[in-house]
C-alpha atoms as a PDB file:
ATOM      1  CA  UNK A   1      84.490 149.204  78.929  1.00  0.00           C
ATOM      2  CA  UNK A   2      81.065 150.674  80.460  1.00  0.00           C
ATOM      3  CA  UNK A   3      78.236 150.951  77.580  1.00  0.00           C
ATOM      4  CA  UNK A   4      76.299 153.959  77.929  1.00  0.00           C
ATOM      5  CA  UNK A   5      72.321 153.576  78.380  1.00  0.00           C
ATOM      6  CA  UNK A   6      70.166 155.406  75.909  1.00  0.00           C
ATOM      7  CA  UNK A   7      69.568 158.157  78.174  1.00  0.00           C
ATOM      8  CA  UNK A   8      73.398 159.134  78.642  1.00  0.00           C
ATOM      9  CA  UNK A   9      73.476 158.729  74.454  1.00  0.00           C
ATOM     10  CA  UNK A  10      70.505 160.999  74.265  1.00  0.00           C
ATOM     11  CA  UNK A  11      72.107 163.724  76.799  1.00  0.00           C
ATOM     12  CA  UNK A  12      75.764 163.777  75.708  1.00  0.00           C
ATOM     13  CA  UNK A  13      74.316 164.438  71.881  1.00  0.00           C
ATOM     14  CA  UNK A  14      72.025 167.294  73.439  1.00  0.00           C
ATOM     15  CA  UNK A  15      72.979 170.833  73.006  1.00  0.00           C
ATOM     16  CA  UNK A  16      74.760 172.520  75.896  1.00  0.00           C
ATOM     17  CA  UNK A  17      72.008 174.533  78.377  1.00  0.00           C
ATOM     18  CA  UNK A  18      71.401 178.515  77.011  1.00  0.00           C
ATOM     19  CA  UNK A  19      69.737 180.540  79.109  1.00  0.00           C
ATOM     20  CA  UNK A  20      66.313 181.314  77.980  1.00  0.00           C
ATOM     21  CA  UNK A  21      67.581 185.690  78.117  1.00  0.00           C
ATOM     22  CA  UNK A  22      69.987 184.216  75.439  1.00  0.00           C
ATOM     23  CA  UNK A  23      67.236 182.737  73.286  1.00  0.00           C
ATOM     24  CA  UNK A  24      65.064 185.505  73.916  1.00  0.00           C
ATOM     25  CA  UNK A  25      67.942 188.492  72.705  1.00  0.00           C
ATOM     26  CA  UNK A  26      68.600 185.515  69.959  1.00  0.00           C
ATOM     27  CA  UNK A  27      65.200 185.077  68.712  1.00  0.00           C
ATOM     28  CA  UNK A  28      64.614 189.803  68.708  1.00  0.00           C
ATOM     29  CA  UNK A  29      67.810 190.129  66.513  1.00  0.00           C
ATOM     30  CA  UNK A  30      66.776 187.930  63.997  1.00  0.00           C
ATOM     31  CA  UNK A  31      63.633 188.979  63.586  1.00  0.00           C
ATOM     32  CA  UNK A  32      65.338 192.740  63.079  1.00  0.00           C
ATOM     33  CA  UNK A  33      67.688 190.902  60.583  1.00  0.00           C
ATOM     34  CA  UNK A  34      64.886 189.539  58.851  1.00  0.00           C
ATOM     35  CA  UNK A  35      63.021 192.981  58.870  1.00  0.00           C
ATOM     36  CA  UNK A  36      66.286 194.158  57.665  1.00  0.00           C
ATOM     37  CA  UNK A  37      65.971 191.927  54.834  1.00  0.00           C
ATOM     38  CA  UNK A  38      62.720 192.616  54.077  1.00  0.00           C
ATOM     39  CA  UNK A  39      63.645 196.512  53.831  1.00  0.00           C
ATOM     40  CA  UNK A  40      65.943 195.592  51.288  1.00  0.00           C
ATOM     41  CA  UNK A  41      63.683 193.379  49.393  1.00  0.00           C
ATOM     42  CA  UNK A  42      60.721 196.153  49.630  1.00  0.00           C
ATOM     43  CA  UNK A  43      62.381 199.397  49.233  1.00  0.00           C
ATOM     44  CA  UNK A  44      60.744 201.588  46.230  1.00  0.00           C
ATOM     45  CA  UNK A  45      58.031 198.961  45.599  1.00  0.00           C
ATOM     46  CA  UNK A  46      54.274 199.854  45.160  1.00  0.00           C
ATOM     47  CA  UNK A  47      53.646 197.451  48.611  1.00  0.00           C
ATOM     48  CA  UNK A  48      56.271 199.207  50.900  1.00  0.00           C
ATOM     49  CA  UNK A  49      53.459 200.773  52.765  1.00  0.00           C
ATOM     50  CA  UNK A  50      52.285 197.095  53.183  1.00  0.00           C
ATOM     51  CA  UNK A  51      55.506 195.541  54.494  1.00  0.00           C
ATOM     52  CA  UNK A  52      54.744 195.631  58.332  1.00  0.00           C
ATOM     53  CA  UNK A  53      51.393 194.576  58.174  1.00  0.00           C
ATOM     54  CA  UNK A  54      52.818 191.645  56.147  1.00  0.00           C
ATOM     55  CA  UNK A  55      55.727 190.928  58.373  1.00  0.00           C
ATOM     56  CA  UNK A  56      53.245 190.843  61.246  1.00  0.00           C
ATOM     57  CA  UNK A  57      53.516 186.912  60.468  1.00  0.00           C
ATOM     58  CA  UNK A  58      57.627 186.563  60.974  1.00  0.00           C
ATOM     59  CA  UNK A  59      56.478 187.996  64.955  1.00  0.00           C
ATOM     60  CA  UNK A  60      54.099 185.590  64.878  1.00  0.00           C
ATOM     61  CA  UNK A  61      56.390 182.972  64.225  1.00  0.00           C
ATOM     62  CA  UNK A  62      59.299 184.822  66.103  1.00  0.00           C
ATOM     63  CA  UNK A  63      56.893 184.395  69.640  1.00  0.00           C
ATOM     64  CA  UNK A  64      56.000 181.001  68.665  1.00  0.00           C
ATOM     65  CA  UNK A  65      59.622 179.569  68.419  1.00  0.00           C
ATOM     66  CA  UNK A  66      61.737 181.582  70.818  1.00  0.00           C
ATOM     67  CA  UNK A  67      59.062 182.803  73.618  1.00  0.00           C
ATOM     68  CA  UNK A  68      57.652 185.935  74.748  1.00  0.00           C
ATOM     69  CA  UNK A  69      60.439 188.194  75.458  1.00  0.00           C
ATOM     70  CA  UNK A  70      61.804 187.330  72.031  1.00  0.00           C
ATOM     71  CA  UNK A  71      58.739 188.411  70.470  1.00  0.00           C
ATOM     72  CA  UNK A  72      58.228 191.850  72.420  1.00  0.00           C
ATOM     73  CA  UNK A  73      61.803 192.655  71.382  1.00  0.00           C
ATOM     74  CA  UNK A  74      61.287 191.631  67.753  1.00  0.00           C
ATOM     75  CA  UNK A  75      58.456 193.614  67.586  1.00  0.00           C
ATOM     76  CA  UNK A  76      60.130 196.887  69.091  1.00  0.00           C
ATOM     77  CA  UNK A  77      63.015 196.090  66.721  1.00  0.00           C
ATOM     78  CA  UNK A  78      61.499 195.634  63.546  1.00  0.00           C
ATOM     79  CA  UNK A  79      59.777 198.658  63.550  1.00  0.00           C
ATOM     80  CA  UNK A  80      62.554 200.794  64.194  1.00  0.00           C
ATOM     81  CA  UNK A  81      64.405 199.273  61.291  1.00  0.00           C
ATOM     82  CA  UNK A  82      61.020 199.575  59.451  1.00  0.00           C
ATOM     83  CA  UNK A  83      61.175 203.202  60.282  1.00  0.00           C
ATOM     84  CA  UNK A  84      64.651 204.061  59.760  1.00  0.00           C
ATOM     85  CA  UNK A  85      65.633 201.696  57.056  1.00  0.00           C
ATOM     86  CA  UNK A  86      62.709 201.456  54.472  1.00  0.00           C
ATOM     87  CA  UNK A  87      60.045 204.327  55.075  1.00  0.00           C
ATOM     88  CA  UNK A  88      61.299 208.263  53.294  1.00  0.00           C
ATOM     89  CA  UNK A  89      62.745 209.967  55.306  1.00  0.00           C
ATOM     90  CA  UNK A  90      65.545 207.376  55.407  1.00  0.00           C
ATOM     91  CA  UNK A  91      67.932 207.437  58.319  1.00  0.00           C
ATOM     92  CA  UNK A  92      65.408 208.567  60.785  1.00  0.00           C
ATOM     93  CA  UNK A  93      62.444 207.359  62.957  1.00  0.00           C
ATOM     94  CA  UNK A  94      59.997 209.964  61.344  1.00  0.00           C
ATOM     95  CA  UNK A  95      57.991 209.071  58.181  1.00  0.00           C
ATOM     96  CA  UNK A  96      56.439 210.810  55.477  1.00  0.00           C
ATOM     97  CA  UNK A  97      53.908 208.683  55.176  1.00  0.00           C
ATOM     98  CA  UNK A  98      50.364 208.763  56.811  1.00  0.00           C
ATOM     99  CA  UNK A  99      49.798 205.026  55.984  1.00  0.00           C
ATOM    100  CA  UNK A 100      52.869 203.554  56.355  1.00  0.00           C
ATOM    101  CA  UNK A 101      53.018 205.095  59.838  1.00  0.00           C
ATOM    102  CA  UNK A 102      49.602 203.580  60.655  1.00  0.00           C
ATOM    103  CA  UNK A 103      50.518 199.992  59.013  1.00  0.00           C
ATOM    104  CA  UNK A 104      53.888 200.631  61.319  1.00  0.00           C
ATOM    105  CA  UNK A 105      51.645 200.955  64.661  1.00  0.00           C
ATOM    106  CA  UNK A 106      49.103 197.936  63.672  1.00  0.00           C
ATOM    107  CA  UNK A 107      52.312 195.666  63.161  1.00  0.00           C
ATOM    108  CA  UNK A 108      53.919 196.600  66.511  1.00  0.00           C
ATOM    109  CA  UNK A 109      50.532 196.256  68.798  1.00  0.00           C
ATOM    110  CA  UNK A 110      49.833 192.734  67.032  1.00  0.00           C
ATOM    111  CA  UNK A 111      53.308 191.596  67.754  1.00  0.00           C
ATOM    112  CA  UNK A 112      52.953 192.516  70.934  1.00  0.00           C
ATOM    113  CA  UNK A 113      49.626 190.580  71.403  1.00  0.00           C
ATOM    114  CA  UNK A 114      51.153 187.753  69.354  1.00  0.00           C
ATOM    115  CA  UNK A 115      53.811 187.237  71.580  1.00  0.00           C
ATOM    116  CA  UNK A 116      51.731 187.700  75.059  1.00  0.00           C
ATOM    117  CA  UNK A 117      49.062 185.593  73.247  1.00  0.00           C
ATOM    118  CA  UNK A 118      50.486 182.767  71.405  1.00  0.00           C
ATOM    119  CA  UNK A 119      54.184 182.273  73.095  1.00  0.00           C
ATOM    120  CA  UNK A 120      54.725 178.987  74.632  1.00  0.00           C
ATOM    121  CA  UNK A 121      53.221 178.655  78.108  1.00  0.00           C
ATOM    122  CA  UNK A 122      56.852 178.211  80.029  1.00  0.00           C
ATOM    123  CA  UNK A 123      58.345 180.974  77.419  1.00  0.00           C
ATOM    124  CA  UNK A 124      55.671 183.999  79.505  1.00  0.00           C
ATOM    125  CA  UNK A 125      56.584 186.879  81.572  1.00  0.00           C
ATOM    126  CA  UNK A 126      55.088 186.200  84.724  1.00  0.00           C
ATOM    127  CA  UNK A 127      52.087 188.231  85.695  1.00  0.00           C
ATOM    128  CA  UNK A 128      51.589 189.624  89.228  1.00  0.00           C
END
């Protein structure tokens, strides 16, 4: 019987090998899950105007943990469930309101410079 060396141990316990557009498409849909959630949890309350600029930490953490791409697509994502799902009228992309359209833009742009900003080094689109 062959003993396996700590390195074998350590790589047959490993997860199997995902391909980083996996964890990228992984990482978007939950953060448009979570901004689902959030619509729920919001909805009719004094600080819906405020949810995006508040949510503008979940793509911070969103390009931290799952990279770049994932963070870009979060971004995109949330605030068309943001737009469809929480802000009058529902069901569509328009909205109503002046400030909740504005707090919509400010939370897209600084997920999008979250996630080319922050995101893991490796995680990056290239450039050039």
């Amino acid at each position: 019987m062959r003993h396996l060396t700590n390195t074998e141990k350590r790589a047959s316990l490993s997860w199997p090998h995902i391909s980083p557009v996996a964890i990228s498409l992984m990482g978007g849909f939950i953060c448009a899950l979570a901004a689902l959630g959030v619509s729920a949890l919001a909805s009719g309350r004094s600080w819906e105007a405020w949810t995006p600029l508040m949510f503008s930490s979940a793509l911070f953490v969103t390009a931290l943990a799952f990279g770049s791409r994932a963070g870009l697509l979060g971004s995109v994502l949330s605030a068309l469930v943001f737009a469809v799902f929480l802000f009058s009228p529902n069901g569509k992309i328009g909205m109503a309101n002046e400030t909740a359209r504005m707090n919509l833009g400010w939370m897209t742009l600084t997920g999008i410079a979250f996630s080319l900003l922050f995101a893991p080094a490796d995680s990056r689109m290239p450039r050039g």
